[in-house]
Protein backbone atom coordinates (compact mmCIF):
# COMPACT_ATOMS: atom_id res chain seq x y z
CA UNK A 1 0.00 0.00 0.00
CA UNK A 2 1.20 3.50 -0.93
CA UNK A 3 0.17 6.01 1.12
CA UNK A 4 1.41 10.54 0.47
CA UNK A 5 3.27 12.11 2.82
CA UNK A 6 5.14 15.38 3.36
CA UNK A 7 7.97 16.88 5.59
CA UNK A 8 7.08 14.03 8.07
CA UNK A 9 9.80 11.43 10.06
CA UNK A 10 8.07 7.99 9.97
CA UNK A 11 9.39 5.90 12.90
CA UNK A 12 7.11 2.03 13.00
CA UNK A 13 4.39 0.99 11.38
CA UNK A 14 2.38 -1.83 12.23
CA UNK A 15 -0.80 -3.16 10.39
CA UNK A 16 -3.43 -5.04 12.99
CA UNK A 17 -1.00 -4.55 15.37
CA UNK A 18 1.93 -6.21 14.15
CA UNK A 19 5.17 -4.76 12.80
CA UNK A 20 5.05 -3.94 9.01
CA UNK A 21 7.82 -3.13 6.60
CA UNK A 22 7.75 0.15 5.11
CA UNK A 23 9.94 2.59 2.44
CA UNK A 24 9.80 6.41 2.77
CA UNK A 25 9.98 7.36 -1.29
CA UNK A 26 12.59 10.04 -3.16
CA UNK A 27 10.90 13.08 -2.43
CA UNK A 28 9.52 15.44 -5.03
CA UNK A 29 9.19 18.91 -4.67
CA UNK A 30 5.20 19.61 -4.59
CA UNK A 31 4.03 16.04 -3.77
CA UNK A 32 6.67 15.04 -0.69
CA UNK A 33 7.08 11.55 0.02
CA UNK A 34 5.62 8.04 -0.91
CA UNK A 35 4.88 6.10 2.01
CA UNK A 36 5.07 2.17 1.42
CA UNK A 37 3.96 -0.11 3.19
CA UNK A 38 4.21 -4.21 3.11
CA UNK A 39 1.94 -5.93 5.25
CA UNK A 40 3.12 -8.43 7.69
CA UNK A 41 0.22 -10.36 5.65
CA UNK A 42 -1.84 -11.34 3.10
CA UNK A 43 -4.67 -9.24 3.14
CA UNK A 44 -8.17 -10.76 2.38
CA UNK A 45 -11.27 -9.62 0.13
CA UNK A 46 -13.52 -8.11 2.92
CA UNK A 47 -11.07 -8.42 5.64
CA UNK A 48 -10.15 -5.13 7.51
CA UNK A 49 -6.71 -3.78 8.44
CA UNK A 50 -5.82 -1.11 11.09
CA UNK A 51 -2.96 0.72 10.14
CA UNK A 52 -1.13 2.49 12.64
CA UNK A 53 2.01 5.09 11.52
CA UNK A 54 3.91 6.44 13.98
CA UNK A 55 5.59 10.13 13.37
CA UNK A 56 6.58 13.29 14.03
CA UNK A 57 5.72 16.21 12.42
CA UNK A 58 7.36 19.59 11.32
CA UNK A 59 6.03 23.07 10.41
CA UNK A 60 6.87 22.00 7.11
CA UNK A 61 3.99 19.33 7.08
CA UNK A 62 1.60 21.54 5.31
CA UNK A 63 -1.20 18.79 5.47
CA UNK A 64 -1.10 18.83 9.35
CA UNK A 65 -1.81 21.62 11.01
CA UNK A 66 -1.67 22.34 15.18
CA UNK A 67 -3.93 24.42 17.61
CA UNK A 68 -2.23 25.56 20.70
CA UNK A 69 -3.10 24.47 24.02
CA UNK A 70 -4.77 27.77 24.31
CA UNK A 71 -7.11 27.62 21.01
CA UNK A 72 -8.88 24.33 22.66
CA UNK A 73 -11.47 23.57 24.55
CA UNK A 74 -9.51 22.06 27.53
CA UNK A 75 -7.13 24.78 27.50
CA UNK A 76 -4.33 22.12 28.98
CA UNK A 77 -3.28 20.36 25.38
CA UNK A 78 -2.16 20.66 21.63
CA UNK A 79 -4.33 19.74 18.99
CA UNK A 80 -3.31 17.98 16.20
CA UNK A 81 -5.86 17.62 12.80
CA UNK A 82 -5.01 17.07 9.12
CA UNK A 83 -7.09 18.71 6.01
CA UNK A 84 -6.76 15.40 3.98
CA UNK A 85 -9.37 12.92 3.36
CA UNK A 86 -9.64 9.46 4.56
CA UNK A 87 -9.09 6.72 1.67
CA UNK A 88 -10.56 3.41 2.34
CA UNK A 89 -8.28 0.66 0.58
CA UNK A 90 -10.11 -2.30 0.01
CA UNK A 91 -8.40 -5.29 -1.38
């Protein structure tokens, strides 16, 4: 699976919750960074994966975007949210 990225350090990825190979693309100047993944299986018509990417962000990840502890409810913690859509993969 292929997933787009941009200006982002990918540290573990794991798919149903076990470890799963992945490849951080050449980067291209507008479109950032293919993300791919290998899953630590054979995935299934029907059947449903949960995949989990672990990260860290820069200012430089223009798809993620952060609201200070002060422009949330709570008051106490960041906020992180992302503009992009959700793509359902389904084998």
């Amino acid at each position: 699976q292929v997933l787009d990225t941009r200006a982002v350090q990918v540290s573990k990825v794991t798919v149903n919750g076990q470890d799963a190979k992945f490849v951080l693309g050449e980067k291209h100047s507008f479109k950032g960074s293919p993300l791919e993944i290998t899953f630590p299986f054979e995935l299934r018509r029907g059947q449903e994966a949960i995949v989990e990417i672990s990260f860290e962000s820069s200012p430089k990840s223009s798809a993620l975007q952060w609201f200070s502890p002060e422009q949330t409810s709570g008051k106490k913690h960041p906020f992180l949210f992302s503009q992009c859509q959700v793509e359902w993969i389904h084998a």
